[in-house]
C-alpha atoms as a PDB file:
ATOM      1  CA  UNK A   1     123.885 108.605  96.975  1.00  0.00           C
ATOM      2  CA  UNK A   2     124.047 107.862 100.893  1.00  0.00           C
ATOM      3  CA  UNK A   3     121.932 105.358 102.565  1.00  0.00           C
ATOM      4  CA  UNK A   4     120.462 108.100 104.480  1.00  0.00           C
ATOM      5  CA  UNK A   5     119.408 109.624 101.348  1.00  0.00           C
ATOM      6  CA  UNK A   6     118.361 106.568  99.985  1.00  0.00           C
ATOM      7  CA  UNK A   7     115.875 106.269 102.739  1.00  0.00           C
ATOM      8  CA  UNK A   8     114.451 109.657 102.248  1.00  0.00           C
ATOM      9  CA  UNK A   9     114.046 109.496  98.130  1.00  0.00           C
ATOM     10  CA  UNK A  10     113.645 105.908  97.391  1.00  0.00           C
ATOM     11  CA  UNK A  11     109.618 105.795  96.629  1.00  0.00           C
ATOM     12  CA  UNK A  12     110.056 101.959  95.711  1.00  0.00           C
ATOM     13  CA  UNK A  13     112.102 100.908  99.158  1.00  0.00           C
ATOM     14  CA  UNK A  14     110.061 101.345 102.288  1.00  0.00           C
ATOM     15  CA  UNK A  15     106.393 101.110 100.958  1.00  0.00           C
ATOM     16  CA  UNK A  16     107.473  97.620  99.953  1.00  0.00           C
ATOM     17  CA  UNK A  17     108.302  96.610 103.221  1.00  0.00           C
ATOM     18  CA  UNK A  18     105.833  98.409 105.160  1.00  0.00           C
ATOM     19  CA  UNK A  19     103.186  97.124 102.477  1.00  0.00           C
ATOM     20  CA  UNK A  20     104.844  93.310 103.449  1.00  0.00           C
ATOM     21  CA  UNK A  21     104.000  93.931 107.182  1.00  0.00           C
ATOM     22  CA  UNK A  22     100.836  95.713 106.422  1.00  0.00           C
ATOM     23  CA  UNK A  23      99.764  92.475 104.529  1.00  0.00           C
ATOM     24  CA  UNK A  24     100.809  90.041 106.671  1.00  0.00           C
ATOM     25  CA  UNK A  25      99.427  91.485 110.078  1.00  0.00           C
ATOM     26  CA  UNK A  26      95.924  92.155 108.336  1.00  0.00           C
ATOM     27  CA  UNK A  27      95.656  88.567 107.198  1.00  0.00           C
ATOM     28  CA  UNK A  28      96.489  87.127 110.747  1.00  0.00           C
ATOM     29  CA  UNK A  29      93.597  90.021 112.004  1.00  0.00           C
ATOM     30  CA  UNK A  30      91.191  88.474 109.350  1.00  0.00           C
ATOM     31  CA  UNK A  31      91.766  85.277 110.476  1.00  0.00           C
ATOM     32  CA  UNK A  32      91.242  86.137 114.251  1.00  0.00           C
ATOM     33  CA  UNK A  33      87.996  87.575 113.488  1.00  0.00           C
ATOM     34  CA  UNK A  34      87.621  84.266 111.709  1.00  0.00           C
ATOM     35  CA  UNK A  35      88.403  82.286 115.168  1.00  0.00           C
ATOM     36  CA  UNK A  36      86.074  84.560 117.586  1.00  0.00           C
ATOM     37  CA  UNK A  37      83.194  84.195 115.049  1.00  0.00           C
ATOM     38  CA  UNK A  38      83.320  80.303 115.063  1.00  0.00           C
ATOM     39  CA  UNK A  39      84.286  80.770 119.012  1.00  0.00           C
ATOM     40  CA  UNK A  40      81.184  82.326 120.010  1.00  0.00           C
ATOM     41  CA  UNK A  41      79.018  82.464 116.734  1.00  0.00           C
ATOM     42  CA  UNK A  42      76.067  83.921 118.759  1.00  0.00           C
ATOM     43  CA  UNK A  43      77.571  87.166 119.924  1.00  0.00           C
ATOM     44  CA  UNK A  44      77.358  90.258 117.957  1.00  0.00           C
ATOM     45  CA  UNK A  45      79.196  90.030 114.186  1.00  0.00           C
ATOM     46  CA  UNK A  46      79.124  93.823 114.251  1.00  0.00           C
ATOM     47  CA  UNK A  47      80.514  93.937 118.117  1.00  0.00           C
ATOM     48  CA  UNK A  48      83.665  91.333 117.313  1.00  0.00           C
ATOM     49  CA  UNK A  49      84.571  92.807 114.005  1.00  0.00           C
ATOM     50  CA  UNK A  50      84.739  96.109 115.561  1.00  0.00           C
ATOM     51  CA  UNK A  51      86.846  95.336 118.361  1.00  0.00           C
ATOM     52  CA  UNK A  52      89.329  93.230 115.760  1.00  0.00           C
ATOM     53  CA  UNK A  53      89.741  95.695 113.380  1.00  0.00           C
ATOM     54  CA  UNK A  54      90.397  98.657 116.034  1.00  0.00           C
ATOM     55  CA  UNK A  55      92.502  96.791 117.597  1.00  0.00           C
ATOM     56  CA  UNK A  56      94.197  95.399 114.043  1.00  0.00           C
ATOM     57  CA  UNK A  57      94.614  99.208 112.821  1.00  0.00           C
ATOM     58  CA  UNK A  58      96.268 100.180 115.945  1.00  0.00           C
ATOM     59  CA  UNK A  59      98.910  97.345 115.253  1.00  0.00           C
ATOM     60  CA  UNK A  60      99.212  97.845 111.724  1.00  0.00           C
ATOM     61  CA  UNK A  61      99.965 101.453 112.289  1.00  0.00           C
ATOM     62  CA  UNK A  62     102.689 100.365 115.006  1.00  0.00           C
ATOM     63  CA  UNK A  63     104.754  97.783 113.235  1.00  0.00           C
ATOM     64  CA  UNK A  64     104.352 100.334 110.535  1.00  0.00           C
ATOM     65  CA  UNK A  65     106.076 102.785 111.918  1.00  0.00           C
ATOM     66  CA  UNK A  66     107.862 100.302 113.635  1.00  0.00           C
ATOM     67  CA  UNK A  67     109.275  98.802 109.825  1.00  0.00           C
ATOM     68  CA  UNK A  68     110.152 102.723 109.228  1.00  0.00           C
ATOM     69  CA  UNK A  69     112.000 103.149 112.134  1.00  0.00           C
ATOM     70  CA  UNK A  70     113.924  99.673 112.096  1.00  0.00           C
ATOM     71  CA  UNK A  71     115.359 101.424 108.492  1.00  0.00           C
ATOM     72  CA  UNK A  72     116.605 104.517 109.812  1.00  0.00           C
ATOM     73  CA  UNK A  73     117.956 102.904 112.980  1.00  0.00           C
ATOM     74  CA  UNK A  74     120.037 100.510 111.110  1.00  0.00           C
ATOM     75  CA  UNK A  75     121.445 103.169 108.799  1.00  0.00           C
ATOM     76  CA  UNK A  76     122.360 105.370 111.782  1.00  0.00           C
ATOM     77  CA  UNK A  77     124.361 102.387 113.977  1.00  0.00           C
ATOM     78  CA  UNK A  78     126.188 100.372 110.599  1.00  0.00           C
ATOM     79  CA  UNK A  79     127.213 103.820 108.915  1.00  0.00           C
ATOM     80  CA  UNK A  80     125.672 106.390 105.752  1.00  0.00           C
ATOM     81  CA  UNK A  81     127.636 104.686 103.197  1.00  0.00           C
ATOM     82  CA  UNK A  82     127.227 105.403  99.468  1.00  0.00           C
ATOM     83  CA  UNK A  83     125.462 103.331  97.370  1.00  0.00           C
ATOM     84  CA  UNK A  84     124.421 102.464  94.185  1.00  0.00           C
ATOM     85  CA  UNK A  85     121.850 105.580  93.061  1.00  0.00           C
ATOM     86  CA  UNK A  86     119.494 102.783  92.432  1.00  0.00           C
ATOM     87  CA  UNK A  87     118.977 102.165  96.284  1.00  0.00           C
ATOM     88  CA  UNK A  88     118.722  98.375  95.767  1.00  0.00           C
ATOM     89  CA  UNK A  89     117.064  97.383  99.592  1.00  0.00           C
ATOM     90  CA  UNK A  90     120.240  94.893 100.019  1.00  0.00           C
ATOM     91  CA  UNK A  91     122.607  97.668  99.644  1.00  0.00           C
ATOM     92  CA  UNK A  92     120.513 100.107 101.617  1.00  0.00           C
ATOM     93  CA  UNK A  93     119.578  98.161 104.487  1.00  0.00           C
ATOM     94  CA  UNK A  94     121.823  95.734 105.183  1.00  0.00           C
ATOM     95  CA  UNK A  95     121.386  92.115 106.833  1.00  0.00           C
ATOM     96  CA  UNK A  96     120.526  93.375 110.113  1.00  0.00           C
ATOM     97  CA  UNK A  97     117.067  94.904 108.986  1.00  0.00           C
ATOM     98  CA  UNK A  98     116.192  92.080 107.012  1.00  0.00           C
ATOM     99  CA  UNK A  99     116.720  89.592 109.551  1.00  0.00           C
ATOM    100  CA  UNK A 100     114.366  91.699 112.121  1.00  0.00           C
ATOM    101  CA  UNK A 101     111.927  92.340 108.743  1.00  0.00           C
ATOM    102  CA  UNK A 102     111.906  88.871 107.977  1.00  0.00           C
ATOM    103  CA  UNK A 103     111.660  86.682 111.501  1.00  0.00           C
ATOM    104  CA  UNK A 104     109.025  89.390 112.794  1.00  0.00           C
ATOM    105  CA  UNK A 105     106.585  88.168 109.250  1.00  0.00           C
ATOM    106  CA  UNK A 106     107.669  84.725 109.118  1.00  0.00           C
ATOM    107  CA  UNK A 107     107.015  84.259 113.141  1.00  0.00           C
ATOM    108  CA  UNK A 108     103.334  86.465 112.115  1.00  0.00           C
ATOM    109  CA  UNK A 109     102.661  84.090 108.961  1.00  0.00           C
ATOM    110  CA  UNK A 110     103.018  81.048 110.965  1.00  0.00           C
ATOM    111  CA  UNK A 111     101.194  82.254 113.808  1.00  0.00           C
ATOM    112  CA  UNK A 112      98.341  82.923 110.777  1.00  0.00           C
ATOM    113  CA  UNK A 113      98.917  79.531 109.974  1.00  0.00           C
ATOM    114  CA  UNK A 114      98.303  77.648 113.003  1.00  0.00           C
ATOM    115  CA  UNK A 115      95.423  79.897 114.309  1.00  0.00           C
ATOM    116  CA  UNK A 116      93.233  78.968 111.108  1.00  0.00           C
ATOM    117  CA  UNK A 117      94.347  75.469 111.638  1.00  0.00           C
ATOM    118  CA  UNK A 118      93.037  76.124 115.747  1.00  0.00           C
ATOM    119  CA  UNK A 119      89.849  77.534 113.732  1.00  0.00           C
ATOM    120  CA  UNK A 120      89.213  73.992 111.565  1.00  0.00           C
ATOM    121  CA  UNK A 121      89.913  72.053 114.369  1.00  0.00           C
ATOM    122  CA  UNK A 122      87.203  74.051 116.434  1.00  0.00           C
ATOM    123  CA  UNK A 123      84.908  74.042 113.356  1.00  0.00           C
ATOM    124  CA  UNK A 124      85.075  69.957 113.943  1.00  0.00           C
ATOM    125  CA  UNK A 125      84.059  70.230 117.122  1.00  0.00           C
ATOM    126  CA  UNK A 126      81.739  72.624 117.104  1.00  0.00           C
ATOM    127  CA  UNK A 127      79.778  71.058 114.174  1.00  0.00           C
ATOM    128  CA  UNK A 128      80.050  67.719 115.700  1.00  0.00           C
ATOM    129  CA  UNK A 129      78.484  69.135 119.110  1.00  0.00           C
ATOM    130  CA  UNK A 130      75.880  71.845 117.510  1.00  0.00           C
ATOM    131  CA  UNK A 131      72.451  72.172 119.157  1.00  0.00           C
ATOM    132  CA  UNK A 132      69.304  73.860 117.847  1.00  0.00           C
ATOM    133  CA  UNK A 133      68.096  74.628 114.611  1.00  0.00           C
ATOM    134  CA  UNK A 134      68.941  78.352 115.277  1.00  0.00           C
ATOM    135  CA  UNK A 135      72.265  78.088 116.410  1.00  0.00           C
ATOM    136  CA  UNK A 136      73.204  76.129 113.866  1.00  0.00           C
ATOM    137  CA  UNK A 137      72.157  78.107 111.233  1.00  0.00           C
ATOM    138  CA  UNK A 138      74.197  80.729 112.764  1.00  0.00           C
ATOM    139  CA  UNK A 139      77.944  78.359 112.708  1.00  0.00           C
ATOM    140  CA  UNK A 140      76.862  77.517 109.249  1.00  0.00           C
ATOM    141  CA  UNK A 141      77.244  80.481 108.136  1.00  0.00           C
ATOM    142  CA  UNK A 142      80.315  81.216 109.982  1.00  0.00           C
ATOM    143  CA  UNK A 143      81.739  77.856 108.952  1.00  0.00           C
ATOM    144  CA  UNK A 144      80.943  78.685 105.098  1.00  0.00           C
ATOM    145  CA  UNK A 145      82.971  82.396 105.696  1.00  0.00           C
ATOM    146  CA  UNK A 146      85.611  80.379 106.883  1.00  0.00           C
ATOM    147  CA  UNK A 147      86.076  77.957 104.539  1.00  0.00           C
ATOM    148  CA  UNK A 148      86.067  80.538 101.601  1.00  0.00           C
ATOM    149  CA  UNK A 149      89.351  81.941 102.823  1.00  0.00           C
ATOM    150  CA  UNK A 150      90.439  78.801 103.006  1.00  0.00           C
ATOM    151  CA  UNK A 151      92.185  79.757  99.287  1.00  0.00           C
ATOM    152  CA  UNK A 152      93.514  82.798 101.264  1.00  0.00           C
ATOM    153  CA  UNK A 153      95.285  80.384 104.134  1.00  0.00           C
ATOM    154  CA  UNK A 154      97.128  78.468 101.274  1.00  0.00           C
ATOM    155  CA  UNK A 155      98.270  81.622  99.402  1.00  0.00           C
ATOM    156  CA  UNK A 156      99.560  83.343 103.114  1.00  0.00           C
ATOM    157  CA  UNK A 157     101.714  79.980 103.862  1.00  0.00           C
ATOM    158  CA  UNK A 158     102.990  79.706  99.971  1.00  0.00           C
ATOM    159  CA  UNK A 159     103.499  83.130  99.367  1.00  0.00           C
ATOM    160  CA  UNK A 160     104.791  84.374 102.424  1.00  0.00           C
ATOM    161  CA  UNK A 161     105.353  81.886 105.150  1.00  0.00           C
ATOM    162  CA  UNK A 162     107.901  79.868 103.134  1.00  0.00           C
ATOM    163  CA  UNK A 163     110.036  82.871 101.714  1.00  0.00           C
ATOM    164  CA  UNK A 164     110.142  85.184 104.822  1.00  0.00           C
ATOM    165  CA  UNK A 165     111.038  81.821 106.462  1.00  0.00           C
ATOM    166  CA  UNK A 166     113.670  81.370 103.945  1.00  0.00           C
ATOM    167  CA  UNK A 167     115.281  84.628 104.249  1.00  0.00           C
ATOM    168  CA  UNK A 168     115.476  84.488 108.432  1.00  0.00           C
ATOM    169  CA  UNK A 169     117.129  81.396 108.233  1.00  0.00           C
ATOM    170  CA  UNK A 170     119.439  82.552 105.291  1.00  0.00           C
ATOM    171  CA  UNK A 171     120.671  85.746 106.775  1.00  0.00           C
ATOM    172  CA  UNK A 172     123.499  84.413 108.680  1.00  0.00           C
ATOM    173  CA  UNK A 173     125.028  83.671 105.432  1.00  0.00           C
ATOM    174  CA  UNK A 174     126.366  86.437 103.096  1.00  0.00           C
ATOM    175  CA  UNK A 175     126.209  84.083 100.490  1.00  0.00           C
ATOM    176  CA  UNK A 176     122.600  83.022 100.371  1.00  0.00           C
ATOM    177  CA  UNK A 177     120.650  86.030 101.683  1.00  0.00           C
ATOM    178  CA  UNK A 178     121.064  88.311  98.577  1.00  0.00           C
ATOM    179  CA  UNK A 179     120.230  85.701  95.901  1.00  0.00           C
ATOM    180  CA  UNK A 180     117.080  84.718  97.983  1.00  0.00           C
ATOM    181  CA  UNK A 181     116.260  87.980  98.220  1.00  0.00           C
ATOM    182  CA  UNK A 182     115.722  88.324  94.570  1.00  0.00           C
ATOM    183  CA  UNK A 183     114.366  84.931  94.015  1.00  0.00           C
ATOM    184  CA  UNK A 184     111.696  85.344  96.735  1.00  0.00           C
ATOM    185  CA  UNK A 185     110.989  89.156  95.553  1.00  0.00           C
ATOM    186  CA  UNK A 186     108.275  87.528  93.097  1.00  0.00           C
ATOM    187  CA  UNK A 187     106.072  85.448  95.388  1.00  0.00           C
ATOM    188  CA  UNK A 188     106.241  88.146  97.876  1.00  0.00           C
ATOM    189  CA  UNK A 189     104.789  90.894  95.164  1.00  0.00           C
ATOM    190  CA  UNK A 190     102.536  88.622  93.999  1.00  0.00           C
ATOM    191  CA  UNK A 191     101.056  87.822  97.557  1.00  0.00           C
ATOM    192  CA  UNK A 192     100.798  91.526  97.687  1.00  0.00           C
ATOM    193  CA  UNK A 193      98.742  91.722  94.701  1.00  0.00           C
ATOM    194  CA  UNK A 194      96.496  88.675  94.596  1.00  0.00           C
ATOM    195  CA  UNK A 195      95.546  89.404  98.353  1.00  0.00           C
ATOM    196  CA  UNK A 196      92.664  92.285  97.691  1.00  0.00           C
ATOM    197  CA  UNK A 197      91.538  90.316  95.130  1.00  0.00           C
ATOM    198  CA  UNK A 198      91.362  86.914  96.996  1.00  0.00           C
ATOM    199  CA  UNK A 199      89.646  88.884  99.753  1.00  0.00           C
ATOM    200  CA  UNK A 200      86.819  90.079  97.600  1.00  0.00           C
ATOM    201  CA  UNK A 201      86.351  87.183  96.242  1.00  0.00           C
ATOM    202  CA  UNK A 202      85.560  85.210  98.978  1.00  0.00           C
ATOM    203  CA  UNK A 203      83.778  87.780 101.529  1.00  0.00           C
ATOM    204  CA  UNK A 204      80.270  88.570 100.086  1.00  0.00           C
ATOM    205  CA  UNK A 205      80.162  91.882 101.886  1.00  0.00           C
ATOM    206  CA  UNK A 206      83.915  93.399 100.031  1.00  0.00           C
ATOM    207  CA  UNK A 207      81.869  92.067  97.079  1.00  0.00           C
ATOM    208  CA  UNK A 208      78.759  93.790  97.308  1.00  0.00           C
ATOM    209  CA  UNK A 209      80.930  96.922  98.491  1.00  0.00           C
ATOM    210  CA  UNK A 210      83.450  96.669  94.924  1.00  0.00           C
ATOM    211  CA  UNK A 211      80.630  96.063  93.026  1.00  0.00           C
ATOM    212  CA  UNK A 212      78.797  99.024  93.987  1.00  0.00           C
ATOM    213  CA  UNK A 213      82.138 101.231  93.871  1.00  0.00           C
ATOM    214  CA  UNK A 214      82.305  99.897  90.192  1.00  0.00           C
ATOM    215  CA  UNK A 215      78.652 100.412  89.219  1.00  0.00           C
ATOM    216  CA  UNK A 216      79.406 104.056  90.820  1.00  0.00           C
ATOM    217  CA  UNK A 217      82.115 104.725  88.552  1.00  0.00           C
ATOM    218  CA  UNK A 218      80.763 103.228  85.608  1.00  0.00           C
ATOM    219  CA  UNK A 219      77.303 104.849  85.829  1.00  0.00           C
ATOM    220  CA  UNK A 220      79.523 108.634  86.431  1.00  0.00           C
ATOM    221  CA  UNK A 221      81.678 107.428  83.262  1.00  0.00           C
ATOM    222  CA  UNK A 222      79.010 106.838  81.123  1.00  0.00           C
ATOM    223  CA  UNK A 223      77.392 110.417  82.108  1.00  0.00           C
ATOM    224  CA  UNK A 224      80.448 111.860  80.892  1.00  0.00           C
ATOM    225  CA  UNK A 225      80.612 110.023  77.267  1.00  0.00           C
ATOM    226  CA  UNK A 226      76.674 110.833  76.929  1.00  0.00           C
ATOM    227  CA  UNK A 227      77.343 114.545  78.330  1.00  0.00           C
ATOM    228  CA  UNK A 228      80.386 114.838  76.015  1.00  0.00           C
ATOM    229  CA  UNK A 229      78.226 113.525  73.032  1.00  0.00           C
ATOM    230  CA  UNK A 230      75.168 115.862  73.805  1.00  0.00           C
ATOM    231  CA  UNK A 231      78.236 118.589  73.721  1.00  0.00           C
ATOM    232  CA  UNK A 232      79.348 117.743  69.923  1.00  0.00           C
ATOM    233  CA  UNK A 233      75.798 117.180  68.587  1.00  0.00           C
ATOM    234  CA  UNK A 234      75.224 120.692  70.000  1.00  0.00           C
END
């Protein structure tokens, strides 16, 4: 098979790296909504969250597309080879993609990084100088949001800061970029994995919202068995 055609058949290539950017753009979006809600705690939850996530989809869906057309553009300028039928992402998309892939998430992981650090810092402050009994009832429970995804901070530097730094600073070898690649293919999944469940873990309202999507589909399961039963006895 071509690159090219690798591209256009290989269901396990580009959803991996679009699902990387996807993942590491929504976390630094989480954790800005995080900053403006400790920033000013009195203004409108309902008002900042909106404006963050509309403004966090329209990014998501840009370096998405972006990612995709990175792919193809790097195909078209270092030649359609043939590859392995396998479509392995090293064959397919050569150093020049991952070094873009990599820097652009590793640069967006940091900047995760040092904005919740930005957020403690202000969290200090903002504790230290809190006034009135209503106001600070309001940072509290800011300040206990943002301390729950805390666990989600640690994961985002572990899981993804450290390998997509890795691989940028390991592509200008031919030697050490592929073997990282497939050392650092692990954490990276994992992050991928753990990250929905880390979320709805820690923010009551993605818990509420799961548990009712559970109770949903439990309560229309169990209609089924007893509807299925009824059927039988019948």
């Amino acid at each position: 098979m071509t690159r090219f055609q690798c591209l256009l058949q290989g269901v396990n290539l580009m959803p991996f790296f679009v699902g990387e950017t996807v993942g590491t753009v929504s976390i630094f979006f989480l954790c800005s909504e995080r900053f403006l809600s400790i920033y000013k705690p009195y203004q409108s939850i309902q008002a900042t969250s909106s404006v963050t996530r509309k403004v966090g989809t329209g990014t998501i869906l840009s370096l998405a597309v972006f990612t995709v057309a990175i792919s193809f553009y790097v195909v078209k300028v270092e030649g359609d080879q043939y590859v392995r039928s396998s479509c392995f992402g090293n064959e397919v998309l050569g150093r020049l993609f991952y070094d873009i892939h990599y820097t652009l998430n590793a640069c967006i992981g940091l900047a995760t990084v040092l904005l919740y650090m930005v957020t403690f810092a202000l969290i200090k402050r903002k504790t230290r100088n809190s006034i009135g009994a209503v106001a600070d009832i309001q940072l509290r429970r800011q300040v206990v949001v943002t301390k729950r995804l805390s666990s989600l901070l640690l994961s985002t530097f572990l899981l993804q800061v450290v390998p997509f730094f890795l691989l940028a600073l390991s592509t200008w070898s031919e030697s050490l970029w592929k073997p990282l690649i497939s050392v650092t293919i692990w954490p990276r999944g994992i992050g991928m994995s753990i990250y929905p469940v880390v979320l709805i873990a820690v923010q009551p309202e993605l818990r509420l919202e799961a548990a009712r999507i559970f109770g949903k589909f439990k309560t229309n399961t169990a209609s089924q068995v007893s509807s299925t039963t009824t059927q039988q006895v019948q």
